[in-house]
C-alpha atoms as a PDB file:
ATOM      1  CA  UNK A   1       0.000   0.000   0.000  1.00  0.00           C
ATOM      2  CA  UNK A   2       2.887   2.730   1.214  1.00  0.00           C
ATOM      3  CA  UNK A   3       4.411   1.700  -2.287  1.00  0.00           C
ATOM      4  CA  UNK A   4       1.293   2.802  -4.581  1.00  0.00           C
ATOM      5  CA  UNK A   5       1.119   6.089  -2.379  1.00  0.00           C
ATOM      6  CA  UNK A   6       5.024   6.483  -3.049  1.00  0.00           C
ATOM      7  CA  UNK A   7       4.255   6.071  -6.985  1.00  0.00           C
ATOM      8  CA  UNK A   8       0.993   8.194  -7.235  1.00  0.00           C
ATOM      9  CA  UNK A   9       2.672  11.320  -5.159  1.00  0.00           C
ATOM     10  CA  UNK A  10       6.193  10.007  -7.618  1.00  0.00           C
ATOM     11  CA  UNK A  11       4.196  10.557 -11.097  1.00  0.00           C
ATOM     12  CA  UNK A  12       2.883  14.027 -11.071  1.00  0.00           C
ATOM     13  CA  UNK A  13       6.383  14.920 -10.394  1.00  0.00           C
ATOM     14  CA  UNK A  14       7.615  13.330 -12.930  1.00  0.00           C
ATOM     15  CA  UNK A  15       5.569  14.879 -15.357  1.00  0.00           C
ATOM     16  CA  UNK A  16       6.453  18.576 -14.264  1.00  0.00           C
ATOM     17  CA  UNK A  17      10.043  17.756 -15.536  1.00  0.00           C
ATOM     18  CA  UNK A  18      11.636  16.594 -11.870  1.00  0.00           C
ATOM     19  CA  UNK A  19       9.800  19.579 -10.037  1.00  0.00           C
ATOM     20  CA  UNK A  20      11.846  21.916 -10.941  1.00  0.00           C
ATOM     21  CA  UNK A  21       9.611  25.107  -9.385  1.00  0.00           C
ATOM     22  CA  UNK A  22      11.612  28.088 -10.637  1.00  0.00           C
ATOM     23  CA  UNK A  23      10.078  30.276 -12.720  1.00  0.00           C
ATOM     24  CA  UNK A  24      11.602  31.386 -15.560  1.00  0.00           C
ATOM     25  CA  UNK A  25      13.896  34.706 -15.213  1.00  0.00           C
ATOM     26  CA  UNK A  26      12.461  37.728 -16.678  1.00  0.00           C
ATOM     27  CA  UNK A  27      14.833  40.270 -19.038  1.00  0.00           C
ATOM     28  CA  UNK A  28      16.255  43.130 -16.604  1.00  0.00           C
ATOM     29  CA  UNK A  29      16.562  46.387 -17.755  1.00  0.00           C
ATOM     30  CA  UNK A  30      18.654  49.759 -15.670  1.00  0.00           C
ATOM     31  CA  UNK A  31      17.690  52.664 -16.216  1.00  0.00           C
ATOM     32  CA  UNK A  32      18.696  56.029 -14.276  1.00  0.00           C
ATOM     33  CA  UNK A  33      19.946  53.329 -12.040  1.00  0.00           C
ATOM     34  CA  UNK A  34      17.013  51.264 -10.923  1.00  0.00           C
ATOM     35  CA  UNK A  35      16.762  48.382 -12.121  1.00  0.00           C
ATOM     36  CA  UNK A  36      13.365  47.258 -13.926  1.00  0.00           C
ATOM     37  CA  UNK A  37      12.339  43.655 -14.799  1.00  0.00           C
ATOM     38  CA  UNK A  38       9.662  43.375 -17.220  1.00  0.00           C
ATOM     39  CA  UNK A  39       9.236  43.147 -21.429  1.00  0.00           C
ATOM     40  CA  UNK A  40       8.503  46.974 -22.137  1.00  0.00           C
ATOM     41  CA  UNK A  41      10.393  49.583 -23.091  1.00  0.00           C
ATOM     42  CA  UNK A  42      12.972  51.228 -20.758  1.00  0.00           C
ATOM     43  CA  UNK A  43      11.015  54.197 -18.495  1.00  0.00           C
ATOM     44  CA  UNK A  44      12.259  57.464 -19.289  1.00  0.00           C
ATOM     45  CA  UNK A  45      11.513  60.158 -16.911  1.00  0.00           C
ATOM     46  CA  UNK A  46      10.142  63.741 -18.065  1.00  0.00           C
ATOM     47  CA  UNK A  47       9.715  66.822 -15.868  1.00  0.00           C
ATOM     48  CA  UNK A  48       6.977  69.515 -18.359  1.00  0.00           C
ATOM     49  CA  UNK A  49       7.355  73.054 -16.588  1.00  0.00           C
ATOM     50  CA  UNK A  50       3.991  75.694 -16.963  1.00  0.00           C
ATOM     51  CA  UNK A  51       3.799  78.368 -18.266  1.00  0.00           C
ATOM     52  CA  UNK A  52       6.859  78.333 -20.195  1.00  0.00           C
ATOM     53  CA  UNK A  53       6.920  82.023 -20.693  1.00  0.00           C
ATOM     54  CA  UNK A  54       5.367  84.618 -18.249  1.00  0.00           C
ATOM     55  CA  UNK A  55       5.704  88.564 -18.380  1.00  0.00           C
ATOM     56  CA  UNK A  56       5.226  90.191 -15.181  1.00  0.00           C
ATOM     57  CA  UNK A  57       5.750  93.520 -13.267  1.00  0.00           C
ATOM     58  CA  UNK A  58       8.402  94.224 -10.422  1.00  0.00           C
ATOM     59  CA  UNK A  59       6.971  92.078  -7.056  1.00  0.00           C
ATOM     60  CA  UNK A  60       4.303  90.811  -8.425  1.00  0.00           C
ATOM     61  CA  UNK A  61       3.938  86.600  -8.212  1.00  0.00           C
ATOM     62  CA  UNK A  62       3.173  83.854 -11.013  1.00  0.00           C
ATOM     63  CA  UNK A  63       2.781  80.412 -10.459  1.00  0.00           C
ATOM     64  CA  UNK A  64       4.511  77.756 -11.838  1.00  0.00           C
ATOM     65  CA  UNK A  65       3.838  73.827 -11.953  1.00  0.00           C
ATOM     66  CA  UNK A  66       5.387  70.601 -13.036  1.00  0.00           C
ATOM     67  CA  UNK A  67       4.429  67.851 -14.690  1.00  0.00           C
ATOM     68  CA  UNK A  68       5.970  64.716 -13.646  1.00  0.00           C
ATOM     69  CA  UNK A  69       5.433  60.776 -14.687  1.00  0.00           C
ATOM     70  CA  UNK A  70       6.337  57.605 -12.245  1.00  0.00           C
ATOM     71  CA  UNK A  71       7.419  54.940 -12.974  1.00  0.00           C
ATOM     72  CA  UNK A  72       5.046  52.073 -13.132  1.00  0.00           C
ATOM     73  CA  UNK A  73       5.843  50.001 -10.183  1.00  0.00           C
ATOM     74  CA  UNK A  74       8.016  53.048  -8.733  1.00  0.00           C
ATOM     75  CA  UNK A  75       7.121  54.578  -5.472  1.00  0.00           C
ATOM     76  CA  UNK A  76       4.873  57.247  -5.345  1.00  0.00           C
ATOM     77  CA  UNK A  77       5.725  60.408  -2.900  1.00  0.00           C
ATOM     78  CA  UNK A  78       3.652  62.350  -0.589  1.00  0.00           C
ATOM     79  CA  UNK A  79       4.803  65.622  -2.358  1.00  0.00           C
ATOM     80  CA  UNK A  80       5.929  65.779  -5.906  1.00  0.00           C
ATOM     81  CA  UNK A  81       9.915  65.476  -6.107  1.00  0.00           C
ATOM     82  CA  UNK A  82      10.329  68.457  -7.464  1.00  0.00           C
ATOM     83  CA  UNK A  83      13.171  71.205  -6.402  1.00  0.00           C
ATOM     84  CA  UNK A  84      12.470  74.601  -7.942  1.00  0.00           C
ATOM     85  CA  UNK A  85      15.112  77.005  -8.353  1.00  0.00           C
ATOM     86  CA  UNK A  86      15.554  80.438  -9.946  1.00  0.00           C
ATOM     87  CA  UNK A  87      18.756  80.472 -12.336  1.00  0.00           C
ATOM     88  CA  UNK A  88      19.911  84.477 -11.580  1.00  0.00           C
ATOM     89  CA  UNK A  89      21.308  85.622  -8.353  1.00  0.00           C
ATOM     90  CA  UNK A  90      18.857  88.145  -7.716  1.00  0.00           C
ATOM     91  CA  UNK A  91      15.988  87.050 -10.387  1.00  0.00           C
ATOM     92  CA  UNK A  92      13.607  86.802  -7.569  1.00  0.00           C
ATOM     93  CA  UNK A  93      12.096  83.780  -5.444  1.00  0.00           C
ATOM     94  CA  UNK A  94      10.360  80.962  -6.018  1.00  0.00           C
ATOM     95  CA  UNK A  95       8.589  78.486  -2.979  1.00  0.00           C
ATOM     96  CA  UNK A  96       9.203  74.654  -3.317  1.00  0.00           C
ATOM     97  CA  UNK A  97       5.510  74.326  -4.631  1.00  0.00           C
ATOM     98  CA  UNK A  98       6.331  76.926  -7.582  1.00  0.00           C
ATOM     99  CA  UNK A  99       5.109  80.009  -6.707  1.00  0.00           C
ATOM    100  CA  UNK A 100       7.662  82.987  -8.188  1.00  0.00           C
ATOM    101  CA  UNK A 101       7.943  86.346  -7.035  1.00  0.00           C
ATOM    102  CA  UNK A 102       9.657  88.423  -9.254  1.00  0.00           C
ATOM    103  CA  UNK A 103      12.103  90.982  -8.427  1.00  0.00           C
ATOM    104  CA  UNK A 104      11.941  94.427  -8.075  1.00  0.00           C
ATOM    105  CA  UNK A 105      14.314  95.178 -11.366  1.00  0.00           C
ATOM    106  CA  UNK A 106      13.584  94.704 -14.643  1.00  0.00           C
ATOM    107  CA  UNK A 107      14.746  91.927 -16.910  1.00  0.00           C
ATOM    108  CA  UNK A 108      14.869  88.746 -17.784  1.00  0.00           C
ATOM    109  CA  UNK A 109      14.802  85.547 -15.507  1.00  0.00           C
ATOM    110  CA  UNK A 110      14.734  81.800 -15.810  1.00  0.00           C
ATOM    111  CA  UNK A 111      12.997  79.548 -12.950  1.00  0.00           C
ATOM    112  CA  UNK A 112      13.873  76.060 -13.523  1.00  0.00           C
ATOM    113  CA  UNK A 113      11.985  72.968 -11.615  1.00  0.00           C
ATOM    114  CA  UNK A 114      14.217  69.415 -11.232  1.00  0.00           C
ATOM    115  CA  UNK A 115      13.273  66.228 -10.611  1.00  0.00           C
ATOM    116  CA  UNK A 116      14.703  65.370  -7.114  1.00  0.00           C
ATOM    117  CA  UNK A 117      14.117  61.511  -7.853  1.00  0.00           C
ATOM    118  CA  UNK A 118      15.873  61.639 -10.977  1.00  0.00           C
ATOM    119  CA  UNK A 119      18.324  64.404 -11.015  1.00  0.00           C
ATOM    120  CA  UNK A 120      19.074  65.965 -14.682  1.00  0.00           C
ATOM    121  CA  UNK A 121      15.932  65.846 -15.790  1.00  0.00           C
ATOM    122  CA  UNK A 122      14.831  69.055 -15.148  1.00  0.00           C
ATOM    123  CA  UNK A 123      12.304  72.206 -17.481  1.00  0.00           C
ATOM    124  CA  UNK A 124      12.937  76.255 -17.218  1.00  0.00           C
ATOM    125  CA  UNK A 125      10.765  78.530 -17.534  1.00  0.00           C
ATOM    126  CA  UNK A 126      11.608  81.844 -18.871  1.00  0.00           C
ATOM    127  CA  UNK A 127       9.842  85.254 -17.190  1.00  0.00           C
ATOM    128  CA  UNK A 128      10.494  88.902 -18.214  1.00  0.00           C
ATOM    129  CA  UNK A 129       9.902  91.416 -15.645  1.00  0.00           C
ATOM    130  CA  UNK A 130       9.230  94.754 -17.198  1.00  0.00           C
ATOM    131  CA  UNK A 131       9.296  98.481 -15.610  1.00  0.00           C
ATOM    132  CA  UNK A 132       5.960  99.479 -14.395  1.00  0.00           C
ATOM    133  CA  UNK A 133       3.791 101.328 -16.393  1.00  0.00           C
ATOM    134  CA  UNK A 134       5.878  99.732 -19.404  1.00  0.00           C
ATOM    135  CA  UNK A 135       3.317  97.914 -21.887  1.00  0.00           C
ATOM    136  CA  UNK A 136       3.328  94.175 -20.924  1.00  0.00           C
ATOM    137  CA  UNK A 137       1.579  91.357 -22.768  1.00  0.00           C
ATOM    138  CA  UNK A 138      -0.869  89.485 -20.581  1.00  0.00           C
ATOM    139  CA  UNK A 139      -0.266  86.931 -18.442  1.00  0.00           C
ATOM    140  CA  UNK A 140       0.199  83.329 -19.645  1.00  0.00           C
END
């Protein structure tokens, strides 16, 4: 009897090529230095500043915002992972959630937002702050 029960439990191994379990190893891909196992394409991260362009007066505030994409299986983040900087010494200020004040001179500025989770990949904006009283186009 133990000798039947050996030979039924034997067979269905047998037929599953000696048990062997594994499962079968998936292509890897790195990119920005994670690395990603699945058949798509490689992620490619994109950071899409708005507005590109905005005209303003001296003081007065625009805000920005970024457009970011995850990765599919990445982690997702309480606040986006974005660090916003303005290029000029003295161009003005802008807030971590993209809110620009522009300076009290005339001129031209850049702000530029950059992906904190995937540094490089950044967008700039560019603002021109004219004279008061000057003729400025309208906000965008």
């Amino acid at each position: 009897m133990r000798v039947l029960l050996v030979l039924l439990l034997a067979i269905p191994m047998m037929a599953c090529g000696g048990g062997d379990l594994t499962p079968p190893r998936r292509k890897a891909h790195v990119s920005s230095g994670r690395l990603r196992s699945d058949h798509t394409s490689v992620f490619k991260p994109t950071l899409v500043l708005s507005p590109k362009v905005a005209t303003l007066v001296p003081n007065e505030t625009q805000s920005f915002s970024a457009q970011i994409n995850y990765e599919p299986d990445g982690p997702r983040f309480p606040r986006q992972p974005v660090t916003w900087t303005v290029v000029e010494a003295g161009g003005g200020e802008v807030t971590r959630t993209g809110l620009y004040t522009a300076p009290s001179a005339a001129g031209t500025y850049h702000v530029k937002a950059e992906r904190e989770d995937h540094p490089g990949v950044a967008d700039t904006a560019t603002v021109t702050v004219v004279a008061k009283g000057a003729p400025a186009s309208p906000k965008q």
